[in-house]
C-alpha atoms as a PDB file:
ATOM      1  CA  UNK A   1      34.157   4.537   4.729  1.00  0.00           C
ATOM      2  CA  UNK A   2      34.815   0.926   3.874  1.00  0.00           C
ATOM      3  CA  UNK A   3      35.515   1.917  -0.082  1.00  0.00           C
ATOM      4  CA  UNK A   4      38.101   4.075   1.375  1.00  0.00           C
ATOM      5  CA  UNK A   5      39.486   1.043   3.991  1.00  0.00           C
ATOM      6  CA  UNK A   6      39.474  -1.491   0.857  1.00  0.00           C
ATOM      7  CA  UNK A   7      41.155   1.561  -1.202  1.00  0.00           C
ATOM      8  CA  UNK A   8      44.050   1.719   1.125  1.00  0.00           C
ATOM      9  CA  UNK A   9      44.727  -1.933   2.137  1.00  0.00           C
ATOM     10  CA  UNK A  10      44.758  -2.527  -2.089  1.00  0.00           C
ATOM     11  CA  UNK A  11      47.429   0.197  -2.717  1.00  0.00           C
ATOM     12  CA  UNK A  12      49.440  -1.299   0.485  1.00  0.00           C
ATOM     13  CA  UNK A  13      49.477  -4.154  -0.886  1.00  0.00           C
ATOM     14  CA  UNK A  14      50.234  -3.254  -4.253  1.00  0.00           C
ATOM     15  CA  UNK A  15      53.504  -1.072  -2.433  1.00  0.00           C
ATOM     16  CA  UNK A  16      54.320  -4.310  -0.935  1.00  0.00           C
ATOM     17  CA  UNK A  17      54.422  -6.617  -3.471  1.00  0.00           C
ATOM     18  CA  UNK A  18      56.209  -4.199  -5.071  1.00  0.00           C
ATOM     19  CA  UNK A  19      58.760  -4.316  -2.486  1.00  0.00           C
ATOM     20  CA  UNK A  20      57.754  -1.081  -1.460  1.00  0.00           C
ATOM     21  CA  UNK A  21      57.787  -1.768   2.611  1.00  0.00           C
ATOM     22  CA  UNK A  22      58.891   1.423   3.987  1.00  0.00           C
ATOM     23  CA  UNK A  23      58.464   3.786   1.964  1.00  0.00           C
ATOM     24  CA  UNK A  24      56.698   7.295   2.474  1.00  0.00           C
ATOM     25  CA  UNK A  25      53.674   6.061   0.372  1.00  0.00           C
ATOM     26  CA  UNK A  26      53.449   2.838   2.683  1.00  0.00           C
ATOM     27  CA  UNK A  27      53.708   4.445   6.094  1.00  0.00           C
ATOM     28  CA  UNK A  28      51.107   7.054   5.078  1.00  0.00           C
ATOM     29  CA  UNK A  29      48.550   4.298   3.621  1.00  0.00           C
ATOM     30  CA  UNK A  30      49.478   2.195   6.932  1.00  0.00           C
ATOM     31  CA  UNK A  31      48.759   5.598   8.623  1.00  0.00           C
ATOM     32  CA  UNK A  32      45.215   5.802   6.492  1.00  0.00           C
ATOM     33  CA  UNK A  33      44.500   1.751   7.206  1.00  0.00           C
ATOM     34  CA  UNK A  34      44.858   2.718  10.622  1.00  0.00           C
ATOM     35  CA  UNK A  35      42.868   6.053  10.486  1.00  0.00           C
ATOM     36  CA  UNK A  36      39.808   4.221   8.919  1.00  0.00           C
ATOM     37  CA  UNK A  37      40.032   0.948  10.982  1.00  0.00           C
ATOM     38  CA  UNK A  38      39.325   3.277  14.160  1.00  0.00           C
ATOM     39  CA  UNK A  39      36.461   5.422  12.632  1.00  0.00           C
ATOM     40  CA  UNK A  40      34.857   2.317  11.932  1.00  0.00           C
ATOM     41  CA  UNK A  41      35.065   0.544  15.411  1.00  0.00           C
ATOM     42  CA  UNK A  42      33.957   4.093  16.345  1.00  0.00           C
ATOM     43  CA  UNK A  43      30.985   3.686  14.852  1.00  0.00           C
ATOM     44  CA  UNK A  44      30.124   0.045  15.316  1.00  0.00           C
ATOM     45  CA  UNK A  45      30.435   1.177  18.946  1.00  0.00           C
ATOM     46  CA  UNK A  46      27.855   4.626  18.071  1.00  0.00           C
ATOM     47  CA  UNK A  47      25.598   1.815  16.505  1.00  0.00           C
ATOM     48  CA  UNK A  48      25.752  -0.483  19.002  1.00  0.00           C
ATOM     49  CA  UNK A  49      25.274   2.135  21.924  1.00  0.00           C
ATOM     50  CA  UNK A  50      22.107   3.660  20.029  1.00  0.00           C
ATOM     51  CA  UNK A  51      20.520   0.241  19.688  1.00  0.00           C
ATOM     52  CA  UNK A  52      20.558  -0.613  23.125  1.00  0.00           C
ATOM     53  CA  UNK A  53      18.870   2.630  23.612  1.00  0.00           C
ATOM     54  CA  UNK A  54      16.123   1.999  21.489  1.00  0.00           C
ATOM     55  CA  UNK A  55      16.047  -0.925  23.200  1.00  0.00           C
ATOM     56  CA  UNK A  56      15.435  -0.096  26.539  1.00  0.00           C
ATOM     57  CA  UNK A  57      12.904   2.933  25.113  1.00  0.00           C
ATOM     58  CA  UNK A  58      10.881   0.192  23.784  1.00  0.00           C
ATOM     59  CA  UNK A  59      11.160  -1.568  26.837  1.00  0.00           C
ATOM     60  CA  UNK A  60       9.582   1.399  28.941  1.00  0.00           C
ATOM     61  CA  UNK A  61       7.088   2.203  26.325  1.00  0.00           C
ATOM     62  CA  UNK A  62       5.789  -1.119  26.624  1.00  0.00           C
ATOM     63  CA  UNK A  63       6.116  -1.571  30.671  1.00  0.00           C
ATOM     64  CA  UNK A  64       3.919   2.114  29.890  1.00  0.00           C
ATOM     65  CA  UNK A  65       1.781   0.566  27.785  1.00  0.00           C
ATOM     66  CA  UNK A  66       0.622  -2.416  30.000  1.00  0.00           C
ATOM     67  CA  UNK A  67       0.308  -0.088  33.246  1.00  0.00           C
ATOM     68  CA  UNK A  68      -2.170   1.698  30.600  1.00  0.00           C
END
């Protein structure tokens, strides 16, 4: 996923040094950018949401434990 973000930001900014700036090419890699930006807050969001479920697992196994 990031290979493919770094992929796209390179070749958008090879189109605009290029002069490239609106271009087919540039809106679809700006299209891309975007695409890959939002799978990856996506995620960081899946990640962060399933660690503070572990969390609070561990939590109650251990509240478990000491009632034990």
């Amino acid at each position: 996923m990031l290979q493919r973000a770094g992929a796209a930001e390179a070749e958008l900014a090879k189109a605009k040094q290029s002069g490239q700036t609106e271009t087919e090419q540039t809106k679809q890699l700006n299209a891309e950018l975007s695409s890959v930006k939002k799978q990856l807050r996506d995620m960081k969001t899946d990640a962060d949401a399933e660690a503070e479920i572990r969390q609070q697992i561990a939590d109650r196994v251990r509240v478990t434990q000491a009632k034990i």
